[in-house]
N, C-alpha and C. Protein backbone atom coordinates (compact mmCIF):
# COMPACT_ATOMS: atom_id res chain seq x y z
N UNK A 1 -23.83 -9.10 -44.85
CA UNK A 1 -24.30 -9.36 -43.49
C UNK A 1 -24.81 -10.80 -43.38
N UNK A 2 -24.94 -11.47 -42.42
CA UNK A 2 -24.76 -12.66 -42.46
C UNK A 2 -26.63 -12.70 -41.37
N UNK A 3 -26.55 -13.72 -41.87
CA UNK A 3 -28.60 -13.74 -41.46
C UNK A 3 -28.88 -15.26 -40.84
N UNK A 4 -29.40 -14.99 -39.71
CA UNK A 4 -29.75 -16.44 -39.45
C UNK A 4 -31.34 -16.60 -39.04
N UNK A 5 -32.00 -17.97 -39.04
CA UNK A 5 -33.18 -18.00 -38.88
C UNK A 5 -33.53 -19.40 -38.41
N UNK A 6 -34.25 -19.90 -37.84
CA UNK A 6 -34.92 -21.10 -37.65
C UNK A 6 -35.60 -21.35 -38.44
N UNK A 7 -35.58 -23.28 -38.81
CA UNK A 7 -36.45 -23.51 -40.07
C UNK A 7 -36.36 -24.96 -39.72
N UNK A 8 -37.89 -25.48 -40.21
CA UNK A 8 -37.95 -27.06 -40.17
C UNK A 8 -37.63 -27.36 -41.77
N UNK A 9 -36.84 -28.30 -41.80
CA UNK A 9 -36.27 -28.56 -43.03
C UNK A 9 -37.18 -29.77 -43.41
N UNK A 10 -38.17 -29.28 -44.60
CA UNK A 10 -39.11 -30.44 -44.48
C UNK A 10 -38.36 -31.11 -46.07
N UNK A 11 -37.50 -31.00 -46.48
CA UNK A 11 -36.78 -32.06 -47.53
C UNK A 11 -36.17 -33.56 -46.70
N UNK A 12 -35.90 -33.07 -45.71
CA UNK A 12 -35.69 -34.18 -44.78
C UNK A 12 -36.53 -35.03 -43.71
N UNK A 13 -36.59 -35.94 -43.80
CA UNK A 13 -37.52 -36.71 -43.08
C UNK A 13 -37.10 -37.96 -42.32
N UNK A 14 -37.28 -38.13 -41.09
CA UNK A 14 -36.70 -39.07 -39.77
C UNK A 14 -37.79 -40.13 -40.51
N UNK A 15 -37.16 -41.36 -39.47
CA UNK A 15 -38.29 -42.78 -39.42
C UNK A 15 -39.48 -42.34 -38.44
N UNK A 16 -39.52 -41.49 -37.58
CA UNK A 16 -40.52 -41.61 -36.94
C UNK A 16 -41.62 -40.26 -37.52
N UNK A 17 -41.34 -39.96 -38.97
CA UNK A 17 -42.20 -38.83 -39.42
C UNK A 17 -42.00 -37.31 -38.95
N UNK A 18 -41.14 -36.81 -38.75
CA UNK A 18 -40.69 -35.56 -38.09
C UNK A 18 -39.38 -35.03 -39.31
N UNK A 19 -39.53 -33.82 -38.90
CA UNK A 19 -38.25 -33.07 -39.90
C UNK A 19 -37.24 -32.94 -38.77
N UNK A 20 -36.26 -32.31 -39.06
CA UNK A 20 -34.93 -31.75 -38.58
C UNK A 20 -35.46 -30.20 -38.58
N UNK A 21 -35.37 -29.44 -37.18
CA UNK A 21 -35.27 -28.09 -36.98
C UNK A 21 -34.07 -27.73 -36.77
N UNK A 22 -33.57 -26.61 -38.32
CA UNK A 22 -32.56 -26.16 -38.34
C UNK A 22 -32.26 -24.67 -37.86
N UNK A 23 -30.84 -24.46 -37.82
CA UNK A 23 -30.86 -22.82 -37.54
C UNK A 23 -30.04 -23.04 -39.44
N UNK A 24 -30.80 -21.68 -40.19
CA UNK A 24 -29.89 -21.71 -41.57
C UNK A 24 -29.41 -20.17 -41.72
N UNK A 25 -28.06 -20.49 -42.07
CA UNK A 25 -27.34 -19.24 -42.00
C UNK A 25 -27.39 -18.76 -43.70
N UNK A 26 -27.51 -17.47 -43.55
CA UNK A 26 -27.11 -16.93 -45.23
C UNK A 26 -26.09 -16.24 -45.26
N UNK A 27 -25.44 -15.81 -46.22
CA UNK A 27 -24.70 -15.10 -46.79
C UNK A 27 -24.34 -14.71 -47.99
N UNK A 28 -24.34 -13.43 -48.67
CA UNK A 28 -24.02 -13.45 -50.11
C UNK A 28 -24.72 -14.72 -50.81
N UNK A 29 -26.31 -14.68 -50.25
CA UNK A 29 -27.33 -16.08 -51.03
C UNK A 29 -27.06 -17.22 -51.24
N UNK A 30 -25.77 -17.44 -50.21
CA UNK A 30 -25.86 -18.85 -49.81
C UNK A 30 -26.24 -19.14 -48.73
N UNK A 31 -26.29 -20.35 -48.38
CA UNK A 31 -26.95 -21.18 -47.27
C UNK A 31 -26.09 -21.86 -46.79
N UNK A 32 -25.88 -22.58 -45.06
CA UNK A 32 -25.61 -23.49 -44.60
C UNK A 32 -26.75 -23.69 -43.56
N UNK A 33 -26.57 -25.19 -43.65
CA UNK A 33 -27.53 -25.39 -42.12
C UNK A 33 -26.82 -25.84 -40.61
N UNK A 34 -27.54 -25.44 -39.47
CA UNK A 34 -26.67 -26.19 -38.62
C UNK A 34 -27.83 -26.70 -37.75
N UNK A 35 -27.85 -27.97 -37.17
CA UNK A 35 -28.87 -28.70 -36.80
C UNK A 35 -28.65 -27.78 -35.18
N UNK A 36 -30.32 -28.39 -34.74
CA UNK A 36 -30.48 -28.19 -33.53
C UNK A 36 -31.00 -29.19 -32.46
N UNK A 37 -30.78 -30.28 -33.25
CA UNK A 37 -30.62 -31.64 -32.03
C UNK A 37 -32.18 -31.67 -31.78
N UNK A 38 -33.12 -30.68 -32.23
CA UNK A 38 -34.46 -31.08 -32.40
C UNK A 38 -35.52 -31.41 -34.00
N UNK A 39 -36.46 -32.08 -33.95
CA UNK A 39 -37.56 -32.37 -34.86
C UNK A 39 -38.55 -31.82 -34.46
N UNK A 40 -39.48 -32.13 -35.50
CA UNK A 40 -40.90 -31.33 -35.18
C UNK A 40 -41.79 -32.18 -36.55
N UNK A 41 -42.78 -32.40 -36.39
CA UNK A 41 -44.08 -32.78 -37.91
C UNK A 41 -44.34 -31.26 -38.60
N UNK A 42 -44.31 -31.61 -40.13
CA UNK A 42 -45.01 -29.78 -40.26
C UNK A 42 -45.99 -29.50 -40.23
N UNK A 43 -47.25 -29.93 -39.11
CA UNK A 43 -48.41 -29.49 -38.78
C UNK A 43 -47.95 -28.67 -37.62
N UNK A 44 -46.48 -28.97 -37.07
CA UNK A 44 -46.04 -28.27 -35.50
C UNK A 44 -44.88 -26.95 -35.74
N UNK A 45 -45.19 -26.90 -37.27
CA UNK A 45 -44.10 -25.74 -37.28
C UNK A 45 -45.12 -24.36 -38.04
N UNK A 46 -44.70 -23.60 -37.76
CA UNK A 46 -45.45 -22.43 -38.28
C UNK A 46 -43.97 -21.29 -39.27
N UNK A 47 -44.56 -22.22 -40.72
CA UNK A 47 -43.83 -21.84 -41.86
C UNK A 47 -43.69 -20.45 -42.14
N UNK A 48 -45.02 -20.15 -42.06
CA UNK A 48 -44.87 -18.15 -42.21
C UNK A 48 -43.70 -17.69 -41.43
N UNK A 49 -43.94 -17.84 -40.26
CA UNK A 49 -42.74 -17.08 -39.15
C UNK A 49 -41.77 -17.80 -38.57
N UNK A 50 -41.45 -18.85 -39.30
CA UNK A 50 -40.55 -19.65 -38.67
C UNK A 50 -40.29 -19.86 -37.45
N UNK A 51 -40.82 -20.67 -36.53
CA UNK A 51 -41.06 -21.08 -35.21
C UNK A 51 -41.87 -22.00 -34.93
N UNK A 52 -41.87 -22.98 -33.82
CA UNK A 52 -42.54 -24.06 -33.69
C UNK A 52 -43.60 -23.82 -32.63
N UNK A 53 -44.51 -24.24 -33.02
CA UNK A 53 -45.96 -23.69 -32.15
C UNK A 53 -46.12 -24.58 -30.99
N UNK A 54 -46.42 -24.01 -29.73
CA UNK A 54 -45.92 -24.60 -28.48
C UNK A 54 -47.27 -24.72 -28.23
N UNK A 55 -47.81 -26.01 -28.60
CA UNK A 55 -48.56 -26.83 -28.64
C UNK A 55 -48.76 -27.36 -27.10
N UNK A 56 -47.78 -27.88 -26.13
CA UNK A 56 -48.22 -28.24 -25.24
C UNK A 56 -46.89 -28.92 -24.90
N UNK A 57 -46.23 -28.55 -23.32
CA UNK A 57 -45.48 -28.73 -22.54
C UNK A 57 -44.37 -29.13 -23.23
N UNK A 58 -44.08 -29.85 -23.44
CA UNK A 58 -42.83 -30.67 -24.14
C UNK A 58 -42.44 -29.91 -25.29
N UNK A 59 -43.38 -29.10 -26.29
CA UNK A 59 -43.12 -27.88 -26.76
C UNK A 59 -42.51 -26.57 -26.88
N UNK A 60 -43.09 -26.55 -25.57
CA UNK A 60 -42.76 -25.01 -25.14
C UNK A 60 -41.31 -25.27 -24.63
N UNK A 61 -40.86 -26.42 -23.75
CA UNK A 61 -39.62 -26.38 -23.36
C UNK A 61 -38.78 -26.38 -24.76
N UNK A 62 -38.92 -27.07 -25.69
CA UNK A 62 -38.24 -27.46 -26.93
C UNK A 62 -37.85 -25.52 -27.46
N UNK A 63 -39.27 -24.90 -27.41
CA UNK A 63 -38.96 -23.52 -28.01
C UNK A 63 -38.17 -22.88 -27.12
N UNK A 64 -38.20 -22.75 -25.91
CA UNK A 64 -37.37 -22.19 -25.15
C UNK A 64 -35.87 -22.98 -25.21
N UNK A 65 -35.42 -24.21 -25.64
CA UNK A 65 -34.10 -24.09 -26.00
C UNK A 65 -33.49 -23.44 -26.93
N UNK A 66 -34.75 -23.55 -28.36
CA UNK A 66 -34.38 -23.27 -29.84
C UNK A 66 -33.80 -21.32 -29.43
N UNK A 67 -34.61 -21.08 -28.62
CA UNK A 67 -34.47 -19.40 -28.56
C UNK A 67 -33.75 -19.17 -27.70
N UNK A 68 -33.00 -19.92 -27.02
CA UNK A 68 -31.89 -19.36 -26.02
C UNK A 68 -30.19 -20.29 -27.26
N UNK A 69 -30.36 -21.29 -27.91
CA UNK A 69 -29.45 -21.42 -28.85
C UNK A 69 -29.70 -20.47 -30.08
N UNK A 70 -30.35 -19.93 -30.64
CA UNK A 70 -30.42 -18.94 -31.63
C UNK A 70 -29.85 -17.91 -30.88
N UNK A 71 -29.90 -17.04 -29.97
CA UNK A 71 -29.54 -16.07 -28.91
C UNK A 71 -27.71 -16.45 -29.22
N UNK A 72 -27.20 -17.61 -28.76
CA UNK A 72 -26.00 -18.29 -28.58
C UNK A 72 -25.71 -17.85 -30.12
N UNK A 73 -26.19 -18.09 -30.66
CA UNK A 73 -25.36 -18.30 -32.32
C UNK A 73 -25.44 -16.64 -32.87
N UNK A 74 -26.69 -16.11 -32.70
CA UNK A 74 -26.35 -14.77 -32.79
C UNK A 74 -25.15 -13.47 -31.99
N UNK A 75 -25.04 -14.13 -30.58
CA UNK A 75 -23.73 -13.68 -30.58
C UNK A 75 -22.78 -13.61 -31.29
N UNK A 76 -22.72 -14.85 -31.43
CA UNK A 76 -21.30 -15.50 -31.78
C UNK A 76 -20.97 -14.95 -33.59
N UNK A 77 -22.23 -14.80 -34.01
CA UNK A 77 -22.19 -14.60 -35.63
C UNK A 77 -21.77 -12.90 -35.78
N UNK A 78 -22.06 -12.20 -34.76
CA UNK A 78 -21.55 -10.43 -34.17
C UNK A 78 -20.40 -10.75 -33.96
N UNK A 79 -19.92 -11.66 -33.33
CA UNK A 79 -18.36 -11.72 -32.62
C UNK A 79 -17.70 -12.07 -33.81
N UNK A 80 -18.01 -13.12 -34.85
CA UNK A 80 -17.41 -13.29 -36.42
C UNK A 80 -17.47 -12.01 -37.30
N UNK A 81 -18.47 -11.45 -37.16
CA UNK A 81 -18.45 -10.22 -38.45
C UNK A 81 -17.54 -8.76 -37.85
N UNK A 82 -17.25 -8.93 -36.30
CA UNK A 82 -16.33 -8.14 -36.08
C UNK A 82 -14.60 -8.21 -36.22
N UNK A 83 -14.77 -9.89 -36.55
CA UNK A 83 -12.98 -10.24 -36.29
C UNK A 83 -13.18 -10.20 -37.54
N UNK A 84 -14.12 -10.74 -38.92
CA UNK A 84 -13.74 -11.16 -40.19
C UNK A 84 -14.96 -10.30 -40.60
N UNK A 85 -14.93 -8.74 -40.94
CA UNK A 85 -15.72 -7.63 -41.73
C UNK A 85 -15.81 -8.03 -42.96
N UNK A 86 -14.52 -8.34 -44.10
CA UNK A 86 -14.55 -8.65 -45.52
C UNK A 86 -14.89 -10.51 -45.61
N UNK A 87 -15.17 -11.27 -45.12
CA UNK A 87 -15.84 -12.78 -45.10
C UNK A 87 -16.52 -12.71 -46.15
N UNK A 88 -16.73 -13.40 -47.19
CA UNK A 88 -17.40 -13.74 -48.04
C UNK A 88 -17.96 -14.98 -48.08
N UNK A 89 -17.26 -16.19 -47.56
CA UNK A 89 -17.34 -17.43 -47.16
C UNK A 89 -18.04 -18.28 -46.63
N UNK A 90 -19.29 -18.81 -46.70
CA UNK A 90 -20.57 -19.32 -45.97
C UNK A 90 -20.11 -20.42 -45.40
N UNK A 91 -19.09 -21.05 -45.74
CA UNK A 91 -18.48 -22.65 -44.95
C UNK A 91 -17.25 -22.17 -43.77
N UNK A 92 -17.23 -20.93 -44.07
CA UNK A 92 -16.18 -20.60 -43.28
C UNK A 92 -17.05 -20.01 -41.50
N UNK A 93 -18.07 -19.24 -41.96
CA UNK A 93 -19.08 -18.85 -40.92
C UNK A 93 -19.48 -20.13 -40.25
N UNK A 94 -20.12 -21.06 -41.13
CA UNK A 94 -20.35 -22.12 -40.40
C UNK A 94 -19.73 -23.03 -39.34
N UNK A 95 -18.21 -23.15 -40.22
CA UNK A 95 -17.00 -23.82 -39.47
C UNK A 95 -17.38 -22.91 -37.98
N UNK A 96 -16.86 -21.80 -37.82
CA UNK A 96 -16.69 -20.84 -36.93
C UNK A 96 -17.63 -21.04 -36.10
N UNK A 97 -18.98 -21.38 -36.28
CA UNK A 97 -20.18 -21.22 -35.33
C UNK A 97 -20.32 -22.56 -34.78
N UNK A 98 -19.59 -23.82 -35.59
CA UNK A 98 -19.77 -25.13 -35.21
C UNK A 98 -18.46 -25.11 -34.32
N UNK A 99 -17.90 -24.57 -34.16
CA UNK A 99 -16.47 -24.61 -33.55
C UNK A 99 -15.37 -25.52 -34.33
N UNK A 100 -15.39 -25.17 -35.47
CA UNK A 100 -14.64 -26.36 -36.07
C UNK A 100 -13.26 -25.66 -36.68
N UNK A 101 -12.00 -25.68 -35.90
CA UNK A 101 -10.98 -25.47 -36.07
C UNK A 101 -9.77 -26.04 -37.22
N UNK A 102 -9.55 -25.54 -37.90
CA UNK A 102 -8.96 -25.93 -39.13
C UNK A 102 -7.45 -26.78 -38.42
N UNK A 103 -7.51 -28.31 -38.72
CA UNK A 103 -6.49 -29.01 -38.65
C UNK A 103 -5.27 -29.13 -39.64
N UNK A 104 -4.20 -29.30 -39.39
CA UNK A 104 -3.25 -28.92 -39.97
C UNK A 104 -3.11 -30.14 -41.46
N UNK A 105 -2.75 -29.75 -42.13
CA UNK A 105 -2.84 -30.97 -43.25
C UNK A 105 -1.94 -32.05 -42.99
N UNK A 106 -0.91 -32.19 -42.92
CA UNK A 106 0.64 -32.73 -42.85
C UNK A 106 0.76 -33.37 -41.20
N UNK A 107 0.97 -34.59 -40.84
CA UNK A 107 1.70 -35.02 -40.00
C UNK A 107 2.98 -33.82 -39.32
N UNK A 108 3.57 -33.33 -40.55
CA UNK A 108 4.78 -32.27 -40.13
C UNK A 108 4.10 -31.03 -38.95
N UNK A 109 3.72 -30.28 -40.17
CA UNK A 109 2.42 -29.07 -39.71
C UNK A 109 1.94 -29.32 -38.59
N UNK A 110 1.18 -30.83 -38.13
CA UNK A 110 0.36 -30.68 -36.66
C UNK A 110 1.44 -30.96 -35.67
N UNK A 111 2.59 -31.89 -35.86
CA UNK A 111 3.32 -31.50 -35.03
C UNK A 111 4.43 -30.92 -34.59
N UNK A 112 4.72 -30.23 -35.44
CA UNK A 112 4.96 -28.13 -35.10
C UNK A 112 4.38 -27.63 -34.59
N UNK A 113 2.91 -27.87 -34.66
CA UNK A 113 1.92 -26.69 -33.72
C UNK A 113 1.78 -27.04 -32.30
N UNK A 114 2.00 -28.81 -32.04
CA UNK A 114 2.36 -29.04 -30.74
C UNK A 114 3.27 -28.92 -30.00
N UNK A 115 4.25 -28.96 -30.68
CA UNK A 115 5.64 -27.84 -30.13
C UNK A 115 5.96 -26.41 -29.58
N UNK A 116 4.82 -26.13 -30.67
CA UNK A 116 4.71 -24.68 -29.87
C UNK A 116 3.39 -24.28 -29.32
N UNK A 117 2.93 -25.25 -29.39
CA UNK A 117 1.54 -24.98 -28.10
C UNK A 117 2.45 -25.42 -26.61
N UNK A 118 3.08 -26.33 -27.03
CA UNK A 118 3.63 -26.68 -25.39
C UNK A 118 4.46 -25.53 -24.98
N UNK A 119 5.54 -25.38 -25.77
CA UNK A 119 6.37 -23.78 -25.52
C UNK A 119 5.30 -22.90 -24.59
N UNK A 120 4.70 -22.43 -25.65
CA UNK A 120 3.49 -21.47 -24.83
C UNK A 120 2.73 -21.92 -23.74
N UNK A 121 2.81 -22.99 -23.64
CA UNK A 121 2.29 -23.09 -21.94
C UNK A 121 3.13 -24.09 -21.25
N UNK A 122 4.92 -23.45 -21.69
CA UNK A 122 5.68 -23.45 -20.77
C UNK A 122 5.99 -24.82 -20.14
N UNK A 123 5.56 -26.02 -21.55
CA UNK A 123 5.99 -27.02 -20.66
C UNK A 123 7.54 -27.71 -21.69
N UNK A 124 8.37 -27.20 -21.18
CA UNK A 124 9.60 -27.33 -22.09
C UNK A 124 10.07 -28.33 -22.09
N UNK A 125 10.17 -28.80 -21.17
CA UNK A 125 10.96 -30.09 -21.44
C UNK A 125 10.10 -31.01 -22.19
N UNK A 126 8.69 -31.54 -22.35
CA UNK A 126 7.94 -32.32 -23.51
C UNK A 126 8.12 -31.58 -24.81
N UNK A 127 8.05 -30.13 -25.04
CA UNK A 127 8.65 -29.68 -26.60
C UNK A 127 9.67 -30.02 -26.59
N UNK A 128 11.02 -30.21 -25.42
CA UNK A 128 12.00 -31.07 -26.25
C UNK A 128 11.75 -32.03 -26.99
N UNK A 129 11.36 -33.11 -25.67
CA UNK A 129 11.06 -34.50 -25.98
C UNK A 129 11.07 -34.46 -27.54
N UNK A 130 9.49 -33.74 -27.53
CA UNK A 130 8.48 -34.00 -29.31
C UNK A 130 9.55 -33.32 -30.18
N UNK A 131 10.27 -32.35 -30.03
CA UNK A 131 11.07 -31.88 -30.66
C UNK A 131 12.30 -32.79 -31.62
N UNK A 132 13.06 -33.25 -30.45
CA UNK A 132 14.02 -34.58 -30.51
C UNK A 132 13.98 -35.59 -31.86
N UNK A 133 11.94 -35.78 -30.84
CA UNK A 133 11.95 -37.35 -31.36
C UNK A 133 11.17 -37.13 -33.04
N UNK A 134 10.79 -35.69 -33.36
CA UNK A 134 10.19 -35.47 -34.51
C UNK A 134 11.93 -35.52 -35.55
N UNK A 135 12.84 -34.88 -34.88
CA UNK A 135 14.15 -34.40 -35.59
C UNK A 135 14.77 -35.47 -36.28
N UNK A 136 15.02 -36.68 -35.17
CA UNK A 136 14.92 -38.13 -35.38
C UNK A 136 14.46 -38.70 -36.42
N UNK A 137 12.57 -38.80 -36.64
CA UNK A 137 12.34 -39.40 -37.35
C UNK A 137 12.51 -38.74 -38.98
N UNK A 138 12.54 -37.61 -38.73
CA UNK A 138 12.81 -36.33 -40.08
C UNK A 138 14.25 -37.23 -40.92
N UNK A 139 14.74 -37.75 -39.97
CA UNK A 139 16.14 -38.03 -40.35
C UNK A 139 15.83 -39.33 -41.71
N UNK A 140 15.09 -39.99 -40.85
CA UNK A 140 14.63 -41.40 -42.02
C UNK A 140 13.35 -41.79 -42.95
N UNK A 141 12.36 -40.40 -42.64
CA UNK A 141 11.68 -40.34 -43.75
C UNK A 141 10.68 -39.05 -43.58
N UNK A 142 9.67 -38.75 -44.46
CA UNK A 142 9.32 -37.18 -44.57
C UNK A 142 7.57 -37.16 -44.07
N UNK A 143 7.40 -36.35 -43.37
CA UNK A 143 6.49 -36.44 -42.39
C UNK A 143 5.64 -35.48 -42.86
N UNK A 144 5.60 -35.04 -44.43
CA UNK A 144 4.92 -33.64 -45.05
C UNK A 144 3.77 -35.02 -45.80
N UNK A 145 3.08 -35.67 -44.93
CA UNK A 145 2.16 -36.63 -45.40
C UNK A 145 0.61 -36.59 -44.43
N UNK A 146 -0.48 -36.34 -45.16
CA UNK A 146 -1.38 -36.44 -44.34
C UNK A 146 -1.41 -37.92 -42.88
N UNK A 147 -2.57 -37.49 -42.06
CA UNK A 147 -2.00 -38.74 -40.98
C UNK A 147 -2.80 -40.16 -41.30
N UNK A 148 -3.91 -40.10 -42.53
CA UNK A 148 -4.30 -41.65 -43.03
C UNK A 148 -2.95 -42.27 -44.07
N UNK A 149 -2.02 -41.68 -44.44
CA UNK A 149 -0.86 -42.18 -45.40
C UNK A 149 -0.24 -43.30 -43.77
N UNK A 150 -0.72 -42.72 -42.55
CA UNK A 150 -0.06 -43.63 -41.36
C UNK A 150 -0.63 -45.23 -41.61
N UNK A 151 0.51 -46.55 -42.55
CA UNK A 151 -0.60 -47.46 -42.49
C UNK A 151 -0.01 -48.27 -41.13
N UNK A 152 0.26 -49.84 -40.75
CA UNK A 152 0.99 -50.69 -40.16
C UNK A 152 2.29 -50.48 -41.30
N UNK A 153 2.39 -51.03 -42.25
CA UNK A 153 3.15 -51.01 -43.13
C UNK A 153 4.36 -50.03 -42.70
N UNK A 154 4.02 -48.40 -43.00
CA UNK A 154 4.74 -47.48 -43.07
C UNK A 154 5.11 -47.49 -41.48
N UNK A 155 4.88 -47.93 -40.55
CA UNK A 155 4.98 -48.15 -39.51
C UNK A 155 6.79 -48.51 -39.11
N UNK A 156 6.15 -49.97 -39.83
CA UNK A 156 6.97 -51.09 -39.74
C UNK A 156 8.25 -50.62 -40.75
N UNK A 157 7.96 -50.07 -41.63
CA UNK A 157 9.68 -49.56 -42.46
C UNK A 157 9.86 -48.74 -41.68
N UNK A 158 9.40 -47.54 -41.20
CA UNK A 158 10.03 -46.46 -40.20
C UNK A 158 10.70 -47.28 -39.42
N UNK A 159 10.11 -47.81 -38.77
CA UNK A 159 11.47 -49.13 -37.19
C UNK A 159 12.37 -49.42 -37.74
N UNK A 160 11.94 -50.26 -39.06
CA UNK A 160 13.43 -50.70 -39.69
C UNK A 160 14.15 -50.17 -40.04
N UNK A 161 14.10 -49.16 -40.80
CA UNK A 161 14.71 -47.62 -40.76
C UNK A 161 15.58 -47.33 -39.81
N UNK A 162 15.09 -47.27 -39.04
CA UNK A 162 15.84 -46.34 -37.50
C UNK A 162 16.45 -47.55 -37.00
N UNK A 163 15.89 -49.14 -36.85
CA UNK A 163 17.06 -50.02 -36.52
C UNK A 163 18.58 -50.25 -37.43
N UNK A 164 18.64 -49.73 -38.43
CA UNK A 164 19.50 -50.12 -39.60
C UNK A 164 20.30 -48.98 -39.32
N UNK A 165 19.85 -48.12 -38.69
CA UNK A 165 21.17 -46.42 -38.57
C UNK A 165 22.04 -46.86 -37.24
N UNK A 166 21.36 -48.21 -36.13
CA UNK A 166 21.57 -48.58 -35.01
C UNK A 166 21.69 -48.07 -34.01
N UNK A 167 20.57 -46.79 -33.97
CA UNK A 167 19.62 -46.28 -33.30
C UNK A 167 19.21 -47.39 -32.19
N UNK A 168 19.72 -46.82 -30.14
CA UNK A 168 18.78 -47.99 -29.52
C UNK A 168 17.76 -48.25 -29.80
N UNK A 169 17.18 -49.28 -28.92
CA UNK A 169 15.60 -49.67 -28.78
C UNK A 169 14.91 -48.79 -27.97
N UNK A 170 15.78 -48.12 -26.94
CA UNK A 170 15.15 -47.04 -26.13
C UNK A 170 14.74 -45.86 -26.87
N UNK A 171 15.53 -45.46 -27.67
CA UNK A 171 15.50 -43.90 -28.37
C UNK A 171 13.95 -44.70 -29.91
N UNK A 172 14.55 -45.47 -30.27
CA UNK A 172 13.21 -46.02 -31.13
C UNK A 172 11.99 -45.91 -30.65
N UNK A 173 11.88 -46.36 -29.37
CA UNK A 173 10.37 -47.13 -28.68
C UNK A 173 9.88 -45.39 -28.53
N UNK A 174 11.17 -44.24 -27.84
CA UNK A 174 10.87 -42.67 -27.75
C UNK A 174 10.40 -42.50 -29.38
N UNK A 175 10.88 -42.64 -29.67
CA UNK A 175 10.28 -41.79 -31.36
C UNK A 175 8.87 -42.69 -31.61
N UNK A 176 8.73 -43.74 -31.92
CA UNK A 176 7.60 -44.70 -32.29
C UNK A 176 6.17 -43.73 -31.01
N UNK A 177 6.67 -43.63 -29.83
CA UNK A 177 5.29 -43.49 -28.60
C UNK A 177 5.27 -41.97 -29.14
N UNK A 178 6.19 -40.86 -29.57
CA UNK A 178 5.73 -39.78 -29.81
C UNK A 178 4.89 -39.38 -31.17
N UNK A 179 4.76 -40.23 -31.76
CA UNK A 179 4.17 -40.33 -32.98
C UNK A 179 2.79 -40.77 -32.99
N UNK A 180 2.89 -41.98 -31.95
CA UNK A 180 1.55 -42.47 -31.52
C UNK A 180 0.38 -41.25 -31.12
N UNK A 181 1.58 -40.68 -30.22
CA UNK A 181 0.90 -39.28 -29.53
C UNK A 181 0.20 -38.42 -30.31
N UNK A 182 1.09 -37.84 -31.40
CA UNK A 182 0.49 -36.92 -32.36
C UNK A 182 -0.57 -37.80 -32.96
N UNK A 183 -0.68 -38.74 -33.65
CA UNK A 183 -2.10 -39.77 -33.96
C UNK A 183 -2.90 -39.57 -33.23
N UNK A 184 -2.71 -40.04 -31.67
CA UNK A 184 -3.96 -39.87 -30.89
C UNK A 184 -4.60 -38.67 -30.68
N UNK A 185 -3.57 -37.49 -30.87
CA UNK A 185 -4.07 -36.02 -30.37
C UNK A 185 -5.28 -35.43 -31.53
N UNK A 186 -4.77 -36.11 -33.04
CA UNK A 186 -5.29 -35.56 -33.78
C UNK A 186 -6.89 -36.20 -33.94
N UNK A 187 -6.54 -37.57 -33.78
CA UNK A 187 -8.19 -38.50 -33.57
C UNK A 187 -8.96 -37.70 -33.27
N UNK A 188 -8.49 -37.10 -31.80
CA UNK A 188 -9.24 -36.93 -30.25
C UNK A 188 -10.08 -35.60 -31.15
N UNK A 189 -9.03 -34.12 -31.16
CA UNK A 189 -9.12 -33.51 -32.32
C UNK A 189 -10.88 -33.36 -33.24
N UNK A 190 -10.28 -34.54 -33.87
CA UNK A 190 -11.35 -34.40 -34.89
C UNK A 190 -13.06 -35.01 -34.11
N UNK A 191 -13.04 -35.86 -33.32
CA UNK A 191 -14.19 -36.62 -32.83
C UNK A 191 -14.53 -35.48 -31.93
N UNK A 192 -13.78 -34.57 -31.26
CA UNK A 192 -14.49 -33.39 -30.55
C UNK A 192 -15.49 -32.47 -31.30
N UNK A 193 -14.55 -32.24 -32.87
CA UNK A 193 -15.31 -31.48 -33.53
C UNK A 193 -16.18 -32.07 -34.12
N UNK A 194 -16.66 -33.02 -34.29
CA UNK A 194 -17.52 -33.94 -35.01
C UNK A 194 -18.84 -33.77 -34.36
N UNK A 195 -18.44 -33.77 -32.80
CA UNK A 195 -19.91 -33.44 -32.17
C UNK A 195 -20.01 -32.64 -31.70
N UNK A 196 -19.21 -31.10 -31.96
CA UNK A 196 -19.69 -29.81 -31.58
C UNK A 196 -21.09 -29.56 -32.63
C-alpha cells in the first residue's frame, strides 16, 4: 500500500533559512519526495504530526493549499493502486503522480507514436506527410538513435545524403522541417514535464 504524508525536509535548507515542505510517498520502505512549492523554519512545523502550525494569516492560507494538494495526490495515488494492484516500484508511483509520461527512447519510437497519435485523431493527411518524410529519411540513415545523437554535424551528412540520391530541394527541405518537428515536439515534451 502506498502511504503518503507531509513533511518539512529539514536536511535541506534555502538561503533565506527555511526547509522545503514535502509530500513523501512510501512504498515497500522506500521513499520518494515530491515538493510542494512551499517552505517553512522548523520552529513552524510541528514534527510530531506532520503539519505546519498556522501561526498567522499567510499560514493558514499556505495550510489550506498543502491540504487541498495532499487531497489531489491522494486521489490520484487510489486511482494508481487501482490500475497498477501488483506495483512494487516507488519511481514509478512518483513518475505517475508528477505526471511524468515515459518518452520514447529512439528518434524512430517517438516518431511512430506521432503517426499514430495523428491517425487517432484523424488527421491523415499529416500522418502521411510524417509518414513519407520519416520513410525517406529511413532510406539514408537509421533513426533507432536517441534525439541528443541529433548534432549540426549529423544534420549536415543527412542533406548530403539525400542530395547525392538527387532527391529535390523541395522533398529535402519536407524531410529536414519534419524532423525539426519531431525535435521540437519532444523539447516541448520534456520542459512540460519538468514543471509538472
Amino acid at each position: 500500500m502506498i502511504h503518503l504524508k507531509q513533511t518539512c525536509d529539514a536536511r535541506r535548507k534555502r538561503k533565506d533559512g527555511t526547509h522545503p515542505i514535502v509530500f513523501r510517498i512510501t512504498l515497500n520502505g522506500s521513499t520518494r519526495d515530491i515538493s510542494s512549492g512551499f517552505s517553512c523554519t522548523k520552529s513552524n512545523w510541528n514534527y510530531q504530526d506532520n503539519f505546519l502550525k498556522a501561526t498567522n494569516k499567510q499560514q493558514e492560507v499556505i495550510c489550506n493549499r498543502l491540504e487541498e494538494k495532499e487531497l489531489h495526490l491522494i486521489k490520484k495515488i487510489r486511482t494508481f493502486e487501482s490500475q497498477h494492484p501488483d506495483c512494487s516500484n516507488i519511481q514509478e508511483v512518483r513518475d505517475y503522480l508528477k505526471n511524468i509520461r515515459e518518452i520514447p527512447v529512439t528518434v524512430l519510437e517517438f516518431w511512430n507514436k506521432e503517426i499514430i497519435r495523428l491517425n487517432k485523431s484523424r488527421h491523415y493527411g499529416n500522418a502521411r506527410n510524417y509518414s513519407s518524410a520519416l520513410n525517406g529519411i529511413l532510406l539514408k540513415t537509421s533513426l533507432n538513435i536517441p534525439f541528443e545523437k541529433i548534432t549540426y554535424k549529423w544534420l549536415v551528412d543527412l542533406e548530403t545524403k539525400l542530395n547525392e540520391d538527387g532527391l529535390k530541394p523541395n522533398s529535402i527541405s519536407t524531410y529536414m522541417r519534419k524532423l525539426k518537428s519531431m525535435y521540437n515536439k519532444v523539447e516541448l515534451q520534456l520542459k512540460t514535464e519538468q514543471k509538472s
